[in-house]
N, C-alpha and C. Protein backbone atom coordinates (compact mmCIF):
# COMPACT_ATOMS: atom_id res chain seq x y z
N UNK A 1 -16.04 11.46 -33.71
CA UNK A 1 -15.65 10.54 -34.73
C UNK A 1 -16.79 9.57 -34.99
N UNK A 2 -16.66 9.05 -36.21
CA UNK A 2 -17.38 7.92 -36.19
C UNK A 2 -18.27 8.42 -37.46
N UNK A 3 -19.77 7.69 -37.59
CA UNK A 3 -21.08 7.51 -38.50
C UNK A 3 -22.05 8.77 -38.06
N UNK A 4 -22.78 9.33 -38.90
CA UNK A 4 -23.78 10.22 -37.90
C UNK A 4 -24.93 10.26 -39.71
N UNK A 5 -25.79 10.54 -38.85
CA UNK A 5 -27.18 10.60 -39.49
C UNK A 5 -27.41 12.06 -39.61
N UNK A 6 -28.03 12.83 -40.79
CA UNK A 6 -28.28 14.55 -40.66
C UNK A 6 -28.99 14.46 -41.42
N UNK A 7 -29.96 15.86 -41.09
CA UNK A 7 -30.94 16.08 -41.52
C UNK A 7 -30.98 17.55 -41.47
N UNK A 8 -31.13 18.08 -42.33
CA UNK A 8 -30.77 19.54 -42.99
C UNK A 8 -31.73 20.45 -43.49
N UNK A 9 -32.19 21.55 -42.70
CA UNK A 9 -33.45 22.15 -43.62
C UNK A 9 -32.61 23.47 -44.12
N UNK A 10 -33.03 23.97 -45.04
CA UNK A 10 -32.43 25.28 -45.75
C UNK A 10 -33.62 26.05 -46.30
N UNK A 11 -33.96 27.36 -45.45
CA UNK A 11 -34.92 27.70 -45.83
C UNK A 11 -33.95 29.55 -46.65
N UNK A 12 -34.38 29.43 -48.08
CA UNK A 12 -34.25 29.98 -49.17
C UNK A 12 -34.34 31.47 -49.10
N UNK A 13 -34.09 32.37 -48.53
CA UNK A 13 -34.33 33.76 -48.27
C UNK A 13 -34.48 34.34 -49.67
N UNK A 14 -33.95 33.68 -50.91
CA UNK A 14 -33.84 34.60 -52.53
C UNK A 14 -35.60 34.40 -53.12
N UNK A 15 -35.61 32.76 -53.04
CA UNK A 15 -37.07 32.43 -53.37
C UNK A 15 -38.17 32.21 -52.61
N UNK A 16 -38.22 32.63 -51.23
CA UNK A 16 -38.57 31.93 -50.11
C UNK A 16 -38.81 30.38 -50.12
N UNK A 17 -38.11 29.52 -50.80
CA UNK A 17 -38.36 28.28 -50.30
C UNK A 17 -37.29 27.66 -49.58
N UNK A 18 -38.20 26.11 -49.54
CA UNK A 18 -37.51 25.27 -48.43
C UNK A 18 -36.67 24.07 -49.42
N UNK A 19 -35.33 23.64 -48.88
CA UNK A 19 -34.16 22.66 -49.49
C UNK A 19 -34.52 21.95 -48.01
N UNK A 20 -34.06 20.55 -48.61
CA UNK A 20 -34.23 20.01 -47.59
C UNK A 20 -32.96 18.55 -47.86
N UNK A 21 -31.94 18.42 -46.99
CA UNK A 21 -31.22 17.18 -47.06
C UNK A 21 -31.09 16.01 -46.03
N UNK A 22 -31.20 15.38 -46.38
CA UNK A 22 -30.64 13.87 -45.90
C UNK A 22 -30.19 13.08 -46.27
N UNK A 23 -28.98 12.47 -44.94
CA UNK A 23 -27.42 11.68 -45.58
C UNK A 23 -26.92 11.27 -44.26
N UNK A 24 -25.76 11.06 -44.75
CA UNK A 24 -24.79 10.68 -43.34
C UNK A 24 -23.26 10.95 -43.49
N UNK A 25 -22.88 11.63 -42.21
CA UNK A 25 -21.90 11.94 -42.18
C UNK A 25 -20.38 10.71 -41.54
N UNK A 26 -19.53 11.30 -42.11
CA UNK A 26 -18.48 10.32 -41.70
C UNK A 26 -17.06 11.23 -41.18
N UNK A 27 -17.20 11.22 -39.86
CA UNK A 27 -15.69 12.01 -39.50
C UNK A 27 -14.78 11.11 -39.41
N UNK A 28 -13.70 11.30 -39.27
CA UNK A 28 -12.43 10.78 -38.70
C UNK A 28 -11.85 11.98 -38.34
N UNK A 29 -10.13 11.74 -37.05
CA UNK A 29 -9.37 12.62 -36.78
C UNK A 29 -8.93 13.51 -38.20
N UNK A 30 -8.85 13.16 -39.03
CA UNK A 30 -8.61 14.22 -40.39
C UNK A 30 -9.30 14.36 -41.44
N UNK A 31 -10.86 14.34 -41.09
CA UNK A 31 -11.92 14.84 -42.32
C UNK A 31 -13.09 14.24 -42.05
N UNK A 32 -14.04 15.02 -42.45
CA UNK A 32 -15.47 15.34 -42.64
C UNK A 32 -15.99 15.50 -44.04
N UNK A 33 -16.74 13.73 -44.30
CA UNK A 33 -17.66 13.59 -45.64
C UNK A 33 -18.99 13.67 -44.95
N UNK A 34 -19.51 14.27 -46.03
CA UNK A 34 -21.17 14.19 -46.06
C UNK A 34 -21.69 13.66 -47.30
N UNK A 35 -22.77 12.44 -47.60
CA UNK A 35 -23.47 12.17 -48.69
C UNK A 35 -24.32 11.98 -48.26
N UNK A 36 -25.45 12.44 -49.36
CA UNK A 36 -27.07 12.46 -48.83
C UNK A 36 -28.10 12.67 -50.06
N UNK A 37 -29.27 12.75 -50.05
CA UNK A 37 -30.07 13.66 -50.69
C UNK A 37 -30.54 14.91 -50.72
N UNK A 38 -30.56 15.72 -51.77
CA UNK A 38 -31.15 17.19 -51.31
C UNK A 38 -32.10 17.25 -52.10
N UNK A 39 -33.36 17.77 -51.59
CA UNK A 39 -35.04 17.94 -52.27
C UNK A 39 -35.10 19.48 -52.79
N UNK A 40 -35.61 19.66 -53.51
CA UNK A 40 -36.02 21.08 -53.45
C UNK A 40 -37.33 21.25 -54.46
N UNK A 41 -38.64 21.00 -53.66
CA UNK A 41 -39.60 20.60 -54.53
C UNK A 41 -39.69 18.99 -55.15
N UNK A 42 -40.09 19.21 -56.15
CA UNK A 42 -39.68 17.93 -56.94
C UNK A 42 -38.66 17.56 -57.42
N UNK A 43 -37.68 18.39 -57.04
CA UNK A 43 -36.23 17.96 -57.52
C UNK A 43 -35.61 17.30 -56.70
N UNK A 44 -34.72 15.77 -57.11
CA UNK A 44 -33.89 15.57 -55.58
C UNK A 44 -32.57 15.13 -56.63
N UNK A 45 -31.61 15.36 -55.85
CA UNK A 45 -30.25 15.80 -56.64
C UNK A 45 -29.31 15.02 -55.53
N UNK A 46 -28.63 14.08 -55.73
CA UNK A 46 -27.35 13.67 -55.14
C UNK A 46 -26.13 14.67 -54.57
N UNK A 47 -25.91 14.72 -53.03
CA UNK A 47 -25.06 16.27 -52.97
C UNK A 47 -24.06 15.38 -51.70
N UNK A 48 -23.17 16.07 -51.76
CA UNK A 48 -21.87 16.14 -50.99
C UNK A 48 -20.93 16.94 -50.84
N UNK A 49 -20.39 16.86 -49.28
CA UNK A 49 -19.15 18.01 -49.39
C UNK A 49 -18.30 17.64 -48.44
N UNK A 50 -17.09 17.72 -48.65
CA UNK A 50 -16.18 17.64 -47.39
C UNK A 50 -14.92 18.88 -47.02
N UNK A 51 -14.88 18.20 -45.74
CA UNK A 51 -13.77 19.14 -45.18
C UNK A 51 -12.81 18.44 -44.85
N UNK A 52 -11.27 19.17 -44.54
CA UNK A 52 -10.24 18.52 -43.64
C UNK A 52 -10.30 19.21 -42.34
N UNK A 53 -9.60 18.19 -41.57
CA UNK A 53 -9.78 18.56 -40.06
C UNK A 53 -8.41 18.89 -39.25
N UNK A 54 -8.05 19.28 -39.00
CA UNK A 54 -6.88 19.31 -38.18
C UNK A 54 -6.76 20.07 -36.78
N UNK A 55 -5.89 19.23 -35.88
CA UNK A 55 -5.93 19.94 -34.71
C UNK A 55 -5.30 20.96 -34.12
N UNK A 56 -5.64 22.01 -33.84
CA UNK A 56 -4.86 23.12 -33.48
C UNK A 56 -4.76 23.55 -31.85
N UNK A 57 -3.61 23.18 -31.56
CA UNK A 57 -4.18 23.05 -30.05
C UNK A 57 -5.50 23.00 -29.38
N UNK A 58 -6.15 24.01 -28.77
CA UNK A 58 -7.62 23.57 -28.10
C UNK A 58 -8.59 23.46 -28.81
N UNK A 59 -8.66 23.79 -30.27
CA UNK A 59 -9.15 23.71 -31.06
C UNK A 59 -8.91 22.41 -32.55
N UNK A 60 -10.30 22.42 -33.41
CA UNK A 60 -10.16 21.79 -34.91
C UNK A 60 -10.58 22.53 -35.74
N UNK A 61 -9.29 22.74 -36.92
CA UNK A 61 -9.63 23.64 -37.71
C UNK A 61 -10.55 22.93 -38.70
N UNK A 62 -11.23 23.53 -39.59
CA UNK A 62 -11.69 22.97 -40.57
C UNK A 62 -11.91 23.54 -42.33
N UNK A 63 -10.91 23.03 -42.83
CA UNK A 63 -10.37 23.67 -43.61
C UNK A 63 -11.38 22.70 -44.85
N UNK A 64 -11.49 23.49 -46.11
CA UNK A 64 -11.63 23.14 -47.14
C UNK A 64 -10.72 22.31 -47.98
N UNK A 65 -10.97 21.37 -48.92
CA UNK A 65 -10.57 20.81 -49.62
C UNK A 65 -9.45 21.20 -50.15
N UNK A 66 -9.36 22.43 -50.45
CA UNK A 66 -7.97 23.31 -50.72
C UNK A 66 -6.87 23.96 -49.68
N UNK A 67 -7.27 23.30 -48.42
CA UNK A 67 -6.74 23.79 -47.45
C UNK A 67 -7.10 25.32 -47.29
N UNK A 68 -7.48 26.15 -47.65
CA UNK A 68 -8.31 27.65 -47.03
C UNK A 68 -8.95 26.85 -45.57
N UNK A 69 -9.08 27.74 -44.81
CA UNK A 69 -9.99 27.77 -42.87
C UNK A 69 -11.24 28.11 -43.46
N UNK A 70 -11.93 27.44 -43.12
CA UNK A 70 -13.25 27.74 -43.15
C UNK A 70 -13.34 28.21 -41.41
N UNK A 71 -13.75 27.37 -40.40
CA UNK A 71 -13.96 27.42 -39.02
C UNK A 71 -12.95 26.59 -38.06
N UNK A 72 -13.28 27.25 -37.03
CA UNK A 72 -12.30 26.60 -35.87
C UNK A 72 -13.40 26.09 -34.73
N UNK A 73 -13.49 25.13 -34.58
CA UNK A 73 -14.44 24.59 -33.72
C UNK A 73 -13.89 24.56 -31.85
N UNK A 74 -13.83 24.72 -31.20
CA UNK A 74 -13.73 24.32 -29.70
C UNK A 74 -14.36 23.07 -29.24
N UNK A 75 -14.30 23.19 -27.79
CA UNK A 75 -14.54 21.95 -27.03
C UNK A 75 -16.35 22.30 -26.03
N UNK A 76 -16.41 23.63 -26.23
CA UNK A 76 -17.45 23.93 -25.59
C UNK A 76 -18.84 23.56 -25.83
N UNK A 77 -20.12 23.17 -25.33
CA UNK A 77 -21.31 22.16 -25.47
C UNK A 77 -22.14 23.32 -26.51
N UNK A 78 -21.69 24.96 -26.50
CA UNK A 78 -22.80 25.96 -27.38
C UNK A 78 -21.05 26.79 -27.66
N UNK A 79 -21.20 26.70 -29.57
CA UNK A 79 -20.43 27.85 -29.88
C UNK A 79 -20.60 28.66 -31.22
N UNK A 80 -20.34 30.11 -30.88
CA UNK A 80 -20.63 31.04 -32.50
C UNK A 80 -19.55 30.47 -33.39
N UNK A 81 -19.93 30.78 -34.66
CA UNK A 81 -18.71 30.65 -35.49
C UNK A 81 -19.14 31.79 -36.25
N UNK A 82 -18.03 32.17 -37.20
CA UNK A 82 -17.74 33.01 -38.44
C UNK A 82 -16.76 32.86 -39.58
N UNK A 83 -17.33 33.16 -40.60
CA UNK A 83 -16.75 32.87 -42.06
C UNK A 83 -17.06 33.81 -43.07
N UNK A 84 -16.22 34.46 -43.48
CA UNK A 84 -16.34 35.31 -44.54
C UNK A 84 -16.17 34.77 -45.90
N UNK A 85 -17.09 35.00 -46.85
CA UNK A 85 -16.69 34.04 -48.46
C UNK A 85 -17.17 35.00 -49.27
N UNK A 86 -16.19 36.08 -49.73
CA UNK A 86 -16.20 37.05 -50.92
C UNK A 86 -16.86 37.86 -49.98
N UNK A 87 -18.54 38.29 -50.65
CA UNK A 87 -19.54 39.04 -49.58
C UNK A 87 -20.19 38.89 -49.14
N UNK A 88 -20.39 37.50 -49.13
CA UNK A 88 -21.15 36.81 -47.98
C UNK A 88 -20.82 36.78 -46.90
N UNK A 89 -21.70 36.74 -45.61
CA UNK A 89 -21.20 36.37 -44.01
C UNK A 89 -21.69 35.39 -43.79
N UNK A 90 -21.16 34.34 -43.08
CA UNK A 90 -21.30 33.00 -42.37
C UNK A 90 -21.71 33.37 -40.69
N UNK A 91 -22.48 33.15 -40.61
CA UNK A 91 -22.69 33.07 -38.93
C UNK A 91 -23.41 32.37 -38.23
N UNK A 92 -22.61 31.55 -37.75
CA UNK A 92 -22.97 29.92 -36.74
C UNK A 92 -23.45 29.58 -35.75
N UNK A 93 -23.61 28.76 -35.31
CA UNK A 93 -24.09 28.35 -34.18
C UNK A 93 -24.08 26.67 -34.19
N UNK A 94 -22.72 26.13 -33.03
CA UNK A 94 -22.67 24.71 -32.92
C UNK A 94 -23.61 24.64 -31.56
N UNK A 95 -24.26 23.11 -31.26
CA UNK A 95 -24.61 22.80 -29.99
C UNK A 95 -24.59 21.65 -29.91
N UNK A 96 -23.79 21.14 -29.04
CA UNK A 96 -23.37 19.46 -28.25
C UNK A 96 -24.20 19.46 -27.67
N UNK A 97 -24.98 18.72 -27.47
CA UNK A 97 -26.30 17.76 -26.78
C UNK A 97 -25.97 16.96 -25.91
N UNK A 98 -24.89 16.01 -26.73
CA UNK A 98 -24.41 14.65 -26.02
C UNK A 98 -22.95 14.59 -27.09
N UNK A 99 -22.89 13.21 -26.34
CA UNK A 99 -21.54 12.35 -27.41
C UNK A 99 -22.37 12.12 -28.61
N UNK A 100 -23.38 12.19 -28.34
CA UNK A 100 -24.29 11.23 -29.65
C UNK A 100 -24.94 12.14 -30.55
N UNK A 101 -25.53 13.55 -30.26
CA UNK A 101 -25.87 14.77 -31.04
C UNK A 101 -25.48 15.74 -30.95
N UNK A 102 -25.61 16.56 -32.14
CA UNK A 102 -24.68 17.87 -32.23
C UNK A 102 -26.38 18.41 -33.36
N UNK A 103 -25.80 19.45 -33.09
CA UNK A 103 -26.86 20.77 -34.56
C UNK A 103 -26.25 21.64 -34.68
N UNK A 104 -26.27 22.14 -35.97
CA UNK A 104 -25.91 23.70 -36.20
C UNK A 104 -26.75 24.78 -36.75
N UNK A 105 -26.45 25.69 -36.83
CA UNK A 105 -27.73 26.81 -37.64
C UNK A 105 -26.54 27.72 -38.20
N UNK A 106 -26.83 28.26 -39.42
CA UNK A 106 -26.02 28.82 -40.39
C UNK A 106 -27.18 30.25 -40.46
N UNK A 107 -26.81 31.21 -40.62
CA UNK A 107 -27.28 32.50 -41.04
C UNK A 107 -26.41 32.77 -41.85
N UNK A 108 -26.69 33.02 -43.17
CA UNK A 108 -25.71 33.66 -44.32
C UNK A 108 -26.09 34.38 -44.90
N UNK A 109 -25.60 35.55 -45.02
CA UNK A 109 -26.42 37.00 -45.59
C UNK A 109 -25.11 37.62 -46.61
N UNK A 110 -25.62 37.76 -47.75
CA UNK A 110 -24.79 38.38 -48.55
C UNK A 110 -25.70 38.32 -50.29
N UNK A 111 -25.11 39.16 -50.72
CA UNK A 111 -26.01 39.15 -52.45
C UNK A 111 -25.81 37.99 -53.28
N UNK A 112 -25.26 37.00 -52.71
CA UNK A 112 -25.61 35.70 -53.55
C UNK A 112 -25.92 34.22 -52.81
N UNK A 113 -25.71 33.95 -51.11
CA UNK A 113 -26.09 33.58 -50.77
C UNK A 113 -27.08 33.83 -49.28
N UNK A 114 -28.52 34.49 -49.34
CA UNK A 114 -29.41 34.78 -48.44
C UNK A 114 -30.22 33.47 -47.68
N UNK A 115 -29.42 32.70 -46.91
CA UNK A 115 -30.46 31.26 -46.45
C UNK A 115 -30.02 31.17 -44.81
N UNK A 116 -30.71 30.35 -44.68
CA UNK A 116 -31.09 30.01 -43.13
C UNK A 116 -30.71 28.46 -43.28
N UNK A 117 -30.10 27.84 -42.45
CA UNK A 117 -29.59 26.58 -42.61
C UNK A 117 -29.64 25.97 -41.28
N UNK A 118 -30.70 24.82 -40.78
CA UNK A 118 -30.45 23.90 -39.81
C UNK A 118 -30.29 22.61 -39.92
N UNK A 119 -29.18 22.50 -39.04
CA UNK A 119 -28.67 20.67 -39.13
C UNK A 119 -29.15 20.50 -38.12
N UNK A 120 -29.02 18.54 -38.12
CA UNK A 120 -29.17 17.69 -37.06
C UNK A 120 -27.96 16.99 -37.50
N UNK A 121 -27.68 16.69 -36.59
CA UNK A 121 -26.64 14.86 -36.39
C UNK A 121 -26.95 14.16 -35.16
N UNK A 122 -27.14 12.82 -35.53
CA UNK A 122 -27.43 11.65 -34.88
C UNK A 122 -26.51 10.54 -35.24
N UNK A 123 -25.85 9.88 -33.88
CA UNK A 123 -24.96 9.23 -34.23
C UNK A 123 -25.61 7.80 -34.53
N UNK A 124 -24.87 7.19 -35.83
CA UNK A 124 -25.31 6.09 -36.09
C UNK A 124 -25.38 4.59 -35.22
């Protein structure tokens, strides 16, 4: 819970380039905002997204805005995830550091989204 700081590289598998964001995140027990900047070249574009959170016994689901599951997170310090979206594949990777940092890495392979995605979070 709480404030967190991220920093986001997205490296572009369609064009080979690099996206790059920074923002800050805001959890609570029932949702996950992100606002930040995203670069891409000389472009920088205002971006955001959120999720809802809910607890499912040993787990938090994390559902989209429309309530659809995106992921189910655990309690463990390293975990895979998976997400299917049309024909794309989602495939994750959380890692707890501390109370205070977390990262993820996204591999997404499919004919409309081909990128590589690493976070940071730092708690504010």
């Amino acid at each position: 819970m709480g404030t967190w700081q991220v920093r986001r590289k997205i490296i572009d598998r369609f064009t080979a380039s690099i996206v790059t964001f920074e923002g800050e995140a805001f959890i609570t027990p029932a949702h996950f905002e992100e606002h930040g900047d995203t670069h891409h070249g000389s472009l920088a574009l205002r971006s955001s997204r959120t999720y809802r959170l809910r607890r499912e016994g040993d787990e938090v689901a994390v559902d989209f805005p429309d309530f659809r599951e995106f992921v189910r997170v655990g309690y463990a310090a390293s975990q895979r995830l998976e997400h299917r979206c049309g024909a794309d594949d989602y495939t994750g990777r959380l890692f707890f550091r501390s109370l205070n940092a977390w990262a993820e890495i996204w591999h997404v392979r499919g004919p409309r989204k081909p990128y590589l995605s690493l976070a940071h979070y730092q708690r504010s």
